[in-house]
N, C-alpha and C. Protein backbone atom coordinates (compact mmCIF):
# COMPACT_ATOMS: atom_id res chain seq x y z
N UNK A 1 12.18 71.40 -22.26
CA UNK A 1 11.94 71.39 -20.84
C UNK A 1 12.36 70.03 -20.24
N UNK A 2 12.03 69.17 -21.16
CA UNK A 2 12.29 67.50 -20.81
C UNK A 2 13.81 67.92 -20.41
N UNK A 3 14.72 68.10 -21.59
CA UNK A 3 15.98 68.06 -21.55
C UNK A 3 16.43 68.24 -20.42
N UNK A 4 15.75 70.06 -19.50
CA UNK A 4 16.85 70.16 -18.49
C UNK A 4 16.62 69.59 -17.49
N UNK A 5 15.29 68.80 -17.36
CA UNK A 5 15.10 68.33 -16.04
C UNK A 5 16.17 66.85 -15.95
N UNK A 6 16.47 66.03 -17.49
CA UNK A 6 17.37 64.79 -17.52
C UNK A 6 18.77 65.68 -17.12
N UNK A 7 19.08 66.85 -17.70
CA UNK A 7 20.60 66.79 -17.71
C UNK A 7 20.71 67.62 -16.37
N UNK A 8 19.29 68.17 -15.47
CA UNK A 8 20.00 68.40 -13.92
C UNK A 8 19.65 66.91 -13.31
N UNK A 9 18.47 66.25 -13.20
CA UNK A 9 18.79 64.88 -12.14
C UNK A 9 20.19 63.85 -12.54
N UNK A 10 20.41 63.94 -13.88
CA UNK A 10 21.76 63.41 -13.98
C UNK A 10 22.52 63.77 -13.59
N UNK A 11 22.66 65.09 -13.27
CA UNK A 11 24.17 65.88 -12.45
C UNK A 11 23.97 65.91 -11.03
N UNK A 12 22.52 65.76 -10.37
CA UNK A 12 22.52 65.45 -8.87
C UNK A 12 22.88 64.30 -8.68
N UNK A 13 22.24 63.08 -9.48
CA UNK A 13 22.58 61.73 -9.38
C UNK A 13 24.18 61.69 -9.18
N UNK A 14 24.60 61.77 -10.37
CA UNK A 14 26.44 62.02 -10.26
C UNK A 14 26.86 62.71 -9.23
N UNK A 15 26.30 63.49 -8.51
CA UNK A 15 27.11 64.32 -7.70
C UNK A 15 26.60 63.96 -6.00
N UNK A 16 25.65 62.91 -6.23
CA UNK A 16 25.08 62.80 -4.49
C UNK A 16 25.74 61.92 -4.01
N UNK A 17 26.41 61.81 -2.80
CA UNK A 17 27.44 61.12 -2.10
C UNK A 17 26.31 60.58 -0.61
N UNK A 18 24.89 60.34 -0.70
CA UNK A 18 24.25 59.83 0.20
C UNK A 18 23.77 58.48 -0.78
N UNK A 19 24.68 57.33 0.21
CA UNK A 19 24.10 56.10 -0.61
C UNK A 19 22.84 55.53 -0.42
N UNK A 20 22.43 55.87 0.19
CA UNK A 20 20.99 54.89 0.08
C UNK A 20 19.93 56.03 -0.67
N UNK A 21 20.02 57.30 -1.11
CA UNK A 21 19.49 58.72 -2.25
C UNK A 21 19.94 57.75 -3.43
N UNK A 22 21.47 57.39 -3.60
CA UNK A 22 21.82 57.19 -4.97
C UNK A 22 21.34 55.72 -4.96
N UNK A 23 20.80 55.01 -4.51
CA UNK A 23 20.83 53.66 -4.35
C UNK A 23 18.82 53.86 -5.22
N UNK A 24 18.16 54.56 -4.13
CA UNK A 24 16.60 54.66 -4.34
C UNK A 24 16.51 55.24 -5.76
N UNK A 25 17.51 56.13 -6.18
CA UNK A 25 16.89 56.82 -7.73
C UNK A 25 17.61 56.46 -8.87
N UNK A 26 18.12 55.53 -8.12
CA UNK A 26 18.72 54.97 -9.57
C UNK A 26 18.18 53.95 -10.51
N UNK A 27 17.37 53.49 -10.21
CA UNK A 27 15.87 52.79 -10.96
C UNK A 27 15.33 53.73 -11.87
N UNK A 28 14.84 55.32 -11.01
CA UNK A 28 14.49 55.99 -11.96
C UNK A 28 15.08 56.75 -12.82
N UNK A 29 16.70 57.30 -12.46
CA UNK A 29 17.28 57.82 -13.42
C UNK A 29 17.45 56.96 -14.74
N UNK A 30 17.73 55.65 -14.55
CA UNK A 30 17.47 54.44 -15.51
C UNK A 30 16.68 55.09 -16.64
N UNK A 31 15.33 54.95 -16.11
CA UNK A 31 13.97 55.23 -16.67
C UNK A 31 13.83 56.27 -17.19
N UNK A 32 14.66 57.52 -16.92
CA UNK A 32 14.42 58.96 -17.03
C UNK A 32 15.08 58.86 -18.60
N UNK A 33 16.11 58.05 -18.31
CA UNK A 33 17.46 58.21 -19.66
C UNK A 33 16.51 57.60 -21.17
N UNK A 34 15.95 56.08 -20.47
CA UNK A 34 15.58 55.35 -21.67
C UNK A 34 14.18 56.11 -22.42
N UNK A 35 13.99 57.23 -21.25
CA UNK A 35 12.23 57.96 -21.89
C UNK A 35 13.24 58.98 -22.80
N UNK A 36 14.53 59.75 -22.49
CA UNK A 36 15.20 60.84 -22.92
C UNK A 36 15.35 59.87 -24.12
N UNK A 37 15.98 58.84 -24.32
CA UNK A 37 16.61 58.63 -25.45
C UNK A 37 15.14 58.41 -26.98
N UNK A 38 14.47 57.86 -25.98
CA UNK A 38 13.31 57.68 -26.91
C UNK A 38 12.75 58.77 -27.65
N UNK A 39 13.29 59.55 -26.85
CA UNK A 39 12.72 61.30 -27.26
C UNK A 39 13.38 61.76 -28.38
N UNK A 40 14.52 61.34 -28.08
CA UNK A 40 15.61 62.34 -29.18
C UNK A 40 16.72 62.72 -28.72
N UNK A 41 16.51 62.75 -27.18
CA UNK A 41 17.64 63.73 -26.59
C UNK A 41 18.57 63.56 -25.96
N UNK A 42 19.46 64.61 -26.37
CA UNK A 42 21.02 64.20 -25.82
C UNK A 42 21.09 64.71 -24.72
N UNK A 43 21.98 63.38 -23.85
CA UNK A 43 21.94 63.81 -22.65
C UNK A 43 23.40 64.40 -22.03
N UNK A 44 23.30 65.04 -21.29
CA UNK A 44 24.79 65.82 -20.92
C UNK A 44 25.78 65.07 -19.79
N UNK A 45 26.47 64.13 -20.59
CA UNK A 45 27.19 63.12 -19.42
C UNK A 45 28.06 63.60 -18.59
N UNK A 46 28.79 64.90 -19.10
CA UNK A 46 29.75 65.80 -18.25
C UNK A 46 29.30 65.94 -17.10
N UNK A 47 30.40 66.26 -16.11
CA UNK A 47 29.39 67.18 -14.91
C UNK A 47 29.37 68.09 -15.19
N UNK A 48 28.23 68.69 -14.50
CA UNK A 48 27.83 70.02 -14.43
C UNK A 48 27.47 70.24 -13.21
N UNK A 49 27.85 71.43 -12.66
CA UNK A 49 27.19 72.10 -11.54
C UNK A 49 25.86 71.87 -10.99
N UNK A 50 25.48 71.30 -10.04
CA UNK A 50 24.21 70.92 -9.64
C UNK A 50 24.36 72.48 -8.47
N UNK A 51 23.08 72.94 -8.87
CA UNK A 51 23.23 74.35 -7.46
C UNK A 51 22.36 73.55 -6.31
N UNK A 52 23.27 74.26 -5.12
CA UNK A 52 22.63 73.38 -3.69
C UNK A 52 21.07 74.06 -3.30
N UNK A 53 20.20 73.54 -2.88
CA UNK A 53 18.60 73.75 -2.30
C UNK A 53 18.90 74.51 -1.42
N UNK A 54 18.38 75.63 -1.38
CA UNK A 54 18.56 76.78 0.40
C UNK A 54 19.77 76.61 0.99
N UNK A 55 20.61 76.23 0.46
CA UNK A 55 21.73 76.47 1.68
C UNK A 55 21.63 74.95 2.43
N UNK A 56 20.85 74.00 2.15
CA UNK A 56 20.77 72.95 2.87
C UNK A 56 22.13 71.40 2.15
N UNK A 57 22.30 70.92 3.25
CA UNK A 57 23.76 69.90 2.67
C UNK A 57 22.75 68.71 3.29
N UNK A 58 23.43 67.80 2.54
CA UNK A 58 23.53 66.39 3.54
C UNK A 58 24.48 66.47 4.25
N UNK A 59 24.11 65.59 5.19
CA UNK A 59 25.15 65.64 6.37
C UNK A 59 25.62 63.74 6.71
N UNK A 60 25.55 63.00 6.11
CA UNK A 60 25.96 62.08 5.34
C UNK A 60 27.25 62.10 5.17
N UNK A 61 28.18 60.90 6.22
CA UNK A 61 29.67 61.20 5.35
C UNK A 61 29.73 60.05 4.35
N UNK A 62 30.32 61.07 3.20
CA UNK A 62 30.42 60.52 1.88
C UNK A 62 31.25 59.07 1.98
N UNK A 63 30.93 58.27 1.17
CA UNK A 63 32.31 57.01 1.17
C UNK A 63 32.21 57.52 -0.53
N UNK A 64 33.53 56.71 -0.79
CA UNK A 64 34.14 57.04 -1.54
C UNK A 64 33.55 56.46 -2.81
N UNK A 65 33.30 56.53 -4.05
CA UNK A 65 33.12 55.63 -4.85
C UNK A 65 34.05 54.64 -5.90
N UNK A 66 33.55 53.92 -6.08
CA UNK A 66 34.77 52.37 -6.42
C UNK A 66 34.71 52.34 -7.65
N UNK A 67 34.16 53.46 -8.29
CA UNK A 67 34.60 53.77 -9.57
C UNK A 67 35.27 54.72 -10.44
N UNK A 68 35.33 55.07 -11.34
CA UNK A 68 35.38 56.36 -12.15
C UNK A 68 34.51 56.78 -12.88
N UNK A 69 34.52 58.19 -13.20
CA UNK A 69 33.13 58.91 -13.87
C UNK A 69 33.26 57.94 -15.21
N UNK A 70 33.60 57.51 -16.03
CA UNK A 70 33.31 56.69 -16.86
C UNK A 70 32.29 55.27 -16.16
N UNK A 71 32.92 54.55 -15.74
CA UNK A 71 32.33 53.51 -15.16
C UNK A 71 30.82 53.93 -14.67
N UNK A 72 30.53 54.76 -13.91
CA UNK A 72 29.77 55.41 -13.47
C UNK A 72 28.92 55.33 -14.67
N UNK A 73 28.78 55.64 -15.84
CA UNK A 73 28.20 56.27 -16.85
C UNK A 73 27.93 54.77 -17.53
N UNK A 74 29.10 54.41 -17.64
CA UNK A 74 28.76 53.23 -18.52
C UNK A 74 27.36 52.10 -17.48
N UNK A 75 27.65 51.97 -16.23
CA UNK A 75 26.55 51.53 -15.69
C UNK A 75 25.24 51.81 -15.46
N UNK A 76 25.57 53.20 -15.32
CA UNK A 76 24.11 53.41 -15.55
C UNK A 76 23.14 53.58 -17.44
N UNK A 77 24.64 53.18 -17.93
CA UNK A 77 23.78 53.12 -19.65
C UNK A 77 23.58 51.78 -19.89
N UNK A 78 23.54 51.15 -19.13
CA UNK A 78 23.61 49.69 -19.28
C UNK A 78 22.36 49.19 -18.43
N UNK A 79 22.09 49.97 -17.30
CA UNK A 79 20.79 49.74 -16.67
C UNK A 79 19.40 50.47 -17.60
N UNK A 80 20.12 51.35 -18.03
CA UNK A 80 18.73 51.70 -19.28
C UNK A 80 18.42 51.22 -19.99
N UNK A 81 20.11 50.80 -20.59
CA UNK A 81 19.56 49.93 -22.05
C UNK A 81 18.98 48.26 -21.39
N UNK A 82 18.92 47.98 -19.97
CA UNK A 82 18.05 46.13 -19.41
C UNK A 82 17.00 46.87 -19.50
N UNK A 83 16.33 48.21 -18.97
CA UNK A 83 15.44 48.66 -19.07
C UNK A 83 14.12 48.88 -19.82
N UNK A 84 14.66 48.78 -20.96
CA UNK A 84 14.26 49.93 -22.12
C UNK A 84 13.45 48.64 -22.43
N UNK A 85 14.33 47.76 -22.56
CA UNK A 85 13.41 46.36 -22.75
C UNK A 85 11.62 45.76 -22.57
N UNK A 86 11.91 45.97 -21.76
CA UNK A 86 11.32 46.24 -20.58
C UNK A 86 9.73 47.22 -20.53
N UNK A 87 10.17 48.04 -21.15
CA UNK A 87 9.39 49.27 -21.32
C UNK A 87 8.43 49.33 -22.42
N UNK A 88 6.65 49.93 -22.50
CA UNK A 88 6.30 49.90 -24.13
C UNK A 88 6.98 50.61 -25.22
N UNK A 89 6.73 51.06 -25.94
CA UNK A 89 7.25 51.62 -27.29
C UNK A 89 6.43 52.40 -27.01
């Protein structure tokens, strides 16, 4: 159950184009990863289809991002692993 809730907020995270959404949860996706990894579990770095809430969008125009889905990934594995530190056992 853990699993799908990491490998859908990881695919909303990746896929939300409202910066100050991706700005606020990215502390906790951090946190989400370093509790997943502690667990055991693999997390699904691909995208995947995030399905939209009721028919509802942001209405937010997207800017672009200044990276690539790698980069993307590698930063946020890098904020888990300052994290994890951080964190009890």
């Amino acid at each position: 159950m853990f699993k799908a809730f990491v490998d859908a907020l990881l695919a909303w995270h990746r896929g939300t184009s409202h910066a100050v959404m991706a700005a606020l949860s990215e502390g906790f996706v951090a946190m989400v990863l370093v509790l997943a990894e502690r667990a055991g579990i693999e997390v699904k770095w691909q995208p995947t289809s995030f399905p939209g809430v009721g028919g509802l969008k942001d209405v937010q125009v997207p800017t672009a991002r200044d990276s690539s889905e790698a980069a993307w990934a590698a930063a946020l594995q890098q904020k888990s692993r300052d994290l994890s530190r951080f964190m009890a056992v």
